[in-house]
Protein backbone atom coordinates (compact mmCIF):
# COMPACT_ATOMS: atom_id res chain seq x y z
CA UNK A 1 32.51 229.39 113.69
CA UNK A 2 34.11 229.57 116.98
CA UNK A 3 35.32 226.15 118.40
CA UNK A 4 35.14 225.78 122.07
CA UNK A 5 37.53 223.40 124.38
CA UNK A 6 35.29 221.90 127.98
CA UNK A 7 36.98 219.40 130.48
CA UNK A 8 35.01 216.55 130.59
CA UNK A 9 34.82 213.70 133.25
CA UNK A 10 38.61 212.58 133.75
CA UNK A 11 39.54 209.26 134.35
CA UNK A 12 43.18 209.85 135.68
CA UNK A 13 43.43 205.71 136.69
CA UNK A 14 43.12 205.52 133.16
CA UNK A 15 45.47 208.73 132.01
CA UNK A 16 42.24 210.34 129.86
CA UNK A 17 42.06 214.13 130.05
CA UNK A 18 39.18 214.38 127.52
CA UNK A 19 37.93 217.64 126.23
CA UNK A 20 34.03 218.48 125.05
CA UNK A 21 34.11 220.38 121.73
CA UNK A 22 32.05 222.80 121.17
CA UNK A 23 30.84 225.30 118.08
CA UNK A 24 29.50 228.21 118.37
CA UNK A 25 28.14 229.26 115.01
CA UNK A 26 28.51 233.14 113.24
CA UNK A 27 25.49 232.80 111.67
CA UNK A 28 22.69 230.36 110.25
CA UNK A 29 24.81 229.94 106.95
CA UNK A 30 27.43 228.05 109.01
CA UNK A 31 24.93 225.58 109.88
CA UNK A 32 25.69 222.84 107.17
CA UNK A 33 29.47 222.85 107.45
CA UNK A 34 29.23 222.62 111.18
CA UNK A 35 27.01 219.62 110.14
CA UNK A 36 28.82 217.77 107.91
CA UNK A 37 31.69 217.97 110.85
CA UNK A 38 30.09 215.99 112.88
CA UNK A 39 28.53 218.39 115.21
CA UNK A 40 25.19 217.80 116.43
CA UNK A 41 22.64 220.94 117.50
CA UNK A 42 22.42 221.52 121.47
CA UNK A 43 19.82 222.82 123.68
CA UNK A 44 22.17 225.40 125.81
CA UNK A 45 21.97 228.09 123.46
CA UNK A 46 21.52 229.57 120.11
CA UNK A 47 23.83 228.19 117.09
CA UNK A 48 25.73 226.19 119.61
CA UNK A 49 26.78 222.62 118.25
CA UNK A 50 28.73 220.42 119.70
CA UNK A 51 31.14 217.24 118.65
CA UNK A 52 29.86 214.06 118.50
CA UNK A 53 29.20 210.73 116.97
CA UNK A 54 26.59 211.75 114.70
CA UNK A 55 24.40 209.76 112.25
CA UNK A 56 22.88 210.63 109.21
CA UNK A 57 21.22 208.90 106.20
CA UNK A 58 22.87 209.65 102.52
CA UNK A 59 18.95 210.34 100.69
CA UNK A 60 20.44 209.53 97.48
CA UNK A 61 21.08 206.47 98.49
CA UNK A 62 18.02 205.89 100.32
CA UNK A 63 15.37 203.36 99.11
CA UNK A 64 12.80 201.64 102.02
CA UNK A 65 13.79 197.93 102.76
CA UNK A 66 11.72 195.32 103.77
CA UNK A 67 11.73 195.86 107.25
CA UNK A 68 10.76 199.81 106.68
CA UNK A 69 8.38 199.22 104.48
CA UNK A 70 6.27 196.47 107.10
CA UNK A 71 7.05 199.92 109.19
CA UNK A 72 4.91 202.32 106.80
CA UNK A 73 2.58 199.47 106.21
CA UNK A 74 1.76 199.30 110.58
CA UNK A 75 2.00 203.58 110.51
CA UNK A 76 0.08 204.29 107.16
CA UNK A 77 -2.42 205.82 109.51
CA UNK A 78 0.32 208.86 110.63
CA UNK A 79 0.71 211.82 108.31
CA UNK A 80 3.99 214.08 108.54
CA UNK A 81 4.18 217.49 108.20
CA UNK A 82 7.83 219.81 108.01
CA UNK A 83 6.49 223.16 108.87
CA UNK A 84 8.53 226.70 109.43
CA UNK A 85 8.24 226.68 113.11
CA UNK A 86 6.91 230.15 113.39
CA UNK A 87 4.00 228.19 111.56
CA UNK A 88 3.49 226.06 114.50
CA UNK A 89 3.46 228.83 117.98
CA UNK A 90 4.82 227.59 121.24
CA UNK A 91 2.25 226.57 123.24
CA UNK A 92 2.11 225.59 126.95
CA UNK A 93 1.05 222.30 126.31
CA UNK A 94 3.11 221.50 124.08
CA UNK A 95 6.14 221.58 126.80
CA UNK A 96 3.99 219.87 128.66
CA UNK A 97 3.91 216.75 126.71
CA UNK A 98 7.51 216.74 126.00
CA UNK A 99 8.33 216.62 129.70
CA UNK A 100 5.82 213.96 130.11
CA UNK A 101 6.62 212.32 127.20
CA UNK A 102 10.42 212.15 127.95
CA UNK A 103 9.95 211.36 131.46
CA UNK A 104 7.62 208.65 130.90
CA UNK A 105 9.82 207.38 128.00
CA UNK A 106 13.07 207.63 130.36
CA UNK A 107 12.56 207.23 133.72
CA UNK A 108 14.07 210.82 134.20
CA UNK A 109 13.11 214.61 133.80
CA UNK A 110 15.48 215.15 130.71
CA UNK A 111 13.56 217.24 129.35
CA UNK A 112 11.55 220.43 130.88
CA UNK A 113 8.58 222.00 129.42
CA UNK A 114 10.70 225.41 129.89
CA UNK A 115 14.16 224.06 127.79
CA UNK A 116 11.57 222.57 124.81
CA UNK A 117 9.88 226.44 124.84
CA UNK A 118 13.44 227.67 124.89
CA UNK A 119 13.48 225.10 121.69
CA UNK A 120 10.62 226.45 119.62
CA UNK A 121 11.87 230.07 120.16
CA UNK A 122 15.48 229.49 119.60
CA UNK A 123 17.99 230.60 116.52
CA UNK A 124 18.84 227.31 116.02
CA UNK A 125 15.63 225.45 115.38
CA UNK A 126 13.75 226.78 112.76
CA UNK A 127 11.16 224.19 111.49
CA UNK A 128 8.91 221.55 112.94
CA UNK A 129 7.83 218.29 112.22
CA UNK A 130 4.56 217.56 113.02
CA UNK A 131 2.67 214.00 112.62
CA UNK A 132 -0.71 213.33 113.11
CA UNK A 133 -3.96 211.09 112.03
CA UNK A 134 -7.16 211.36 111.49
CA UNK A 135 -7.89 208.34 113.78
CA UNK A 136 -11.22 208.46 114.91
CA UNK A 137 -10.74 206.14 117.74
CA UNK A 138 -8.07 208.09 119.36
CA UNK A 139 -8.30 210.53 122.14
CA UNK A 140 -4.79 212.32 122.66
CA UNK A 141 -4.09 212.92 126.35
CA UNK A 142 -1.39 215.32 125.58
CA UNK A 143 -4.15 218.55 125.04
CA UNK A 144 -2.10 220.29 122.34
CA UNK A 145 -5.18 221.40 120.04
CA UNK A 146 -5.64 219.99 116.55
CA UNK A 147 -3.44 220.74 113.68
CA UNK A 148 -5.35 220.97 109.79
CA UNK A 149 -8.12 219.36 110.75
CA UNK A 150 -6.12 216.20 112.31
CA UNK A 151 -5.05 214.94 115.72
CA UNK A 152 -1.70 215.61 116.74
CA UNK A 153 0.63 212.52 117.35
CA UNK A 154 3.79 214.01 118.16
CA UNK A 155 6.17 216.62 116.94
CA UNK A 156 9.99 216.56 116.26
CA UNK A 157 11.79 220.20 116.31
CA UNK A 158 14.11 220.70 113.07
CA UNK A 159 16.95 222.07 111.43
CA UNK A 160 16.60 222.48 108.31
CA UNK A 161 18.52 224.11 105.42
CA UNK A 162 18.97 224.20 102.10
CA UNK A 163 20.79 220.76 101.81
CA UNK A 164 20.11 219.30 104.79
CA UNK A 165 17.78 218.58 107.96
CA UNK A 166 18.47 217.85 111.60
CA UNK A 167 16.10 215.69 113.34
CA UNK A 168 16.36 215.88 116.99
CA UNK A 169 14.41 215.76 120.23
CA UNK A 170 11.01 214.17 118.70
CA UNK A 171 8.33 213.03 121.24
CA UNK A 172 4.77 211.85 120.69
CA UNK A 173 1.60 210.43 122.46
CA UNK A 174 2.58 207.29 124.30
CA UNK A 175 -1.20 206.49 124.59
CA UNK A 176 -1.25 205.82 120.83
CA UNK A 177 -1.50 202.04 120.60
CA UNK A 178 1.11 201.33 118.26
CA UNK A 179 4.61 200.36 119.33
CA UNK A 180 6.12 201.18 116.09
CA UNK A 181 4.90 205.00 116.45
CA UNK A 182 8.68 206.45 116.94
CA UNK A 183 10.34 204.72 114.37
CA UNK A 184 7.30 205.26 111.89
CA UNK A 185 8.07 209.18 112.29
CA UNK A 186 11.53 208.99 111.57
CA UNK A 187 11.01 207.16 108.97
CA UNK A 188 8.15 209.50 107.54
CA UNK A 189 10.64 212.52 107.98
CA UNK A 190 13.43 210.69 106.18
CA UNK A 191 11.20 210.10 103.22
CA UNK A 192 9.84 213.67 103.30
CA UNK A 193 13.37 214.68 103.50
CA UNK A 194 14.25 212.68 100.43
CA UNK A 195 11.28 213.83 98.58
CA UNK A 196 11.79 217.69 98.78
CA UNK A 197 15.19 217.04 97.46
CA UNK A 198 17.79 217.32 100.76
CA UNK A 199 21.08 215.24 100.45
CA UNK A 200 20.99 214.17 104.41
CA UNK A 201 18.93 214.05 106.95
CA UNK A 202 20.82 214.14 110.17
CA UNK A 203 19.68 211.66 113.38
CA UNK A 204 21.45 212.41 116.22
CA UNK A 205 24.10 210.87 118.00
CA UNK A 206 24.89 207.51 118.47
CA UNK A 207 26.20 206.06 121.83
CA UNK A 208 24.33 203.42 122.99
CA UNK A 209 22.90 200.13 122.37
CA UNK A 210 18.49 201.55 121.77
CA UNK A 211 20.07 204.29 119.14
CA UNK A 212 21.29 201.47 116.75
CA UNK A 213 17.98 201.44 115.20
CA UNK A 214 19.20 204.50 113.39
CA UNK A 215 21.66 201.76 111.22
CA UNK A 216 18.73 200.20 109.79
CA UNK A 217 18.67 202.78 107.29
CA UNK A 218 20.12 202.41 103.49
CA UNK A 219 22.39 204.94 103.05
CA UNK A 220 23.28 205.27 106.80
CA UNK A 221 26.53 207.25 107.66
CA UNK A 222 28.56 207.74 110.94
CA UNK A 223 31.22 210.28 111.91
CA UNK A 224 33.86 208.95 113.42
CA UNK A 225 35.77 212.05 114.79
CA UNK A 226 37.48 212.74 111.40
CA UNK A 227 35.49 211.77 108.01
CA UNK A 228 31.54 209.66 107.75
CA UNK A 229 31.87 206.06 107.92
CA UNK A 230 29.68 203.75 106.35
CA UNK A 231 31.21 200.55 108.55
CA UNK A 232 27.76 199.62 110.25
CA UNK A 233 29.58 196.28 111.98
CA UNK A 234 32.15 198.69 113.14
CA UNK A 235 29.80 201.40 114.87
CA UNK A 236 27.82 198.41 116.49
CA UNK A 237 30.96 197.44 117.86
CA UNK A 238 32.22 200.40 119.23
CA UNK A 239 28.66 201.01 120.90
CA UNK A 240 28.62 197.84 122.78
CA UNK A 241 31.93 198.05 123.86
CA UNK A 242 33.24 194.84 121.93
């Protein structure tokens, strides 16, 4: 592992000189201690990680509360897949609804249909989750064909090893008439995650006030640029700038 200093944004009213970190990985093996030190999978090249204020869930510690379990209850009707994502072939629709999806979702092209090919075919992702029901009264307006027999919801690209998986950059059918569709698949993979024995499931980075959700979680960890922190008032704080 290879650890990379980038200037960020300066404020110099302010006397911050900050510095992006950056790994860039030997090898797949490296994966779970670049992980568990608090660096989150990026989209600008193969192994490449980078610093952050990551999240995770502790699956040992995970059992569904209330609240997620009135979330399975609304979502029984979604079925989650992890496949190897040589399983699942890029296809050009599926980069097309994750641009639309994203942009849609955002407000802003974050996402191109060429970076989440680049995705699928990358070193770094190697697995695939893939939701989808057997609805019969819905039509998907995405186009990506069906998958087993069922129609595809959404997908979520994965890194997964032996201890661990990273969910990042999911994006599903925002013609699906039910609002609880996003965090019903994360909470699907965390259970799957659980259930074929992995000790965390990573979520992504937390930053702003929409990606608290991801506290909801028994068992949820934070990094907080030295060790995981399991302070949720504290991380809630720091988000919203109290």
């Amino acid at each position: 592992m290879r650890l990379e200093f980038i200037e960020a944004q300066p404020n110099y009213d302010q006397y911050e000189y900050p510095y992006q970190v950056f790994a860039q990985l030997d090898g797949r093996d490296e994966i779970d201690e670049a992980l568990k030190r608090g660096f989150v999978p990026t989209r600008k090249r193969d192994l490449y990680f980078q610093l952050a204020r990551s999240s995770r869930v502790a699956l040992e510690e995970f059992t569904p509360s209330s609240e997620n379990r009135r979330i399975l209850r609304k979502t029984e009707g979604i079925s989650v897949r992890l496949a190897d994502i040589n399983e699942h072939p890029y296809h050009w629709t599926i980069g097309a609804f994750a641009k639309s999806f994203y942009t849609q979702k955002f407000g802003r092209a974050i996402m191109s249909a060429q970076k989440m090919k680049w995705i699928f075919n990358s070193q770094t992702f190697n697995a695939v989750f893939v939701f989808s029901t057997p609805a019969v009264d819905y039509e998907p307006s995405h186009g990506v064909p069906d998958y087993d027999g069922e129609k595809v919801l959404g997908f979520c690209p994965a890194v997964a090893t032996d201890e661990s998986i990273a969910y990042a950059y999911p994006f599903y059918d925002l013609s699906y008439q039910n609002k609880n569709t996003g965090l019903g698949m994360m909470l699907k993979a965390i259970l799957h995650a659980r259930e074929v024995g992995k000790k965390h499931i990573y979520l992504g980075t937390l930053y702003t006030p929409s990606s608290l959700y991801k506290t909801q979680f028994a068992g949820f960890e934070w990094f907080d640029g030295q060790d995981w922190d399991k302070d949720i008032k504290k991380v809630k704080a720091l988000v919203r700038g109290e």
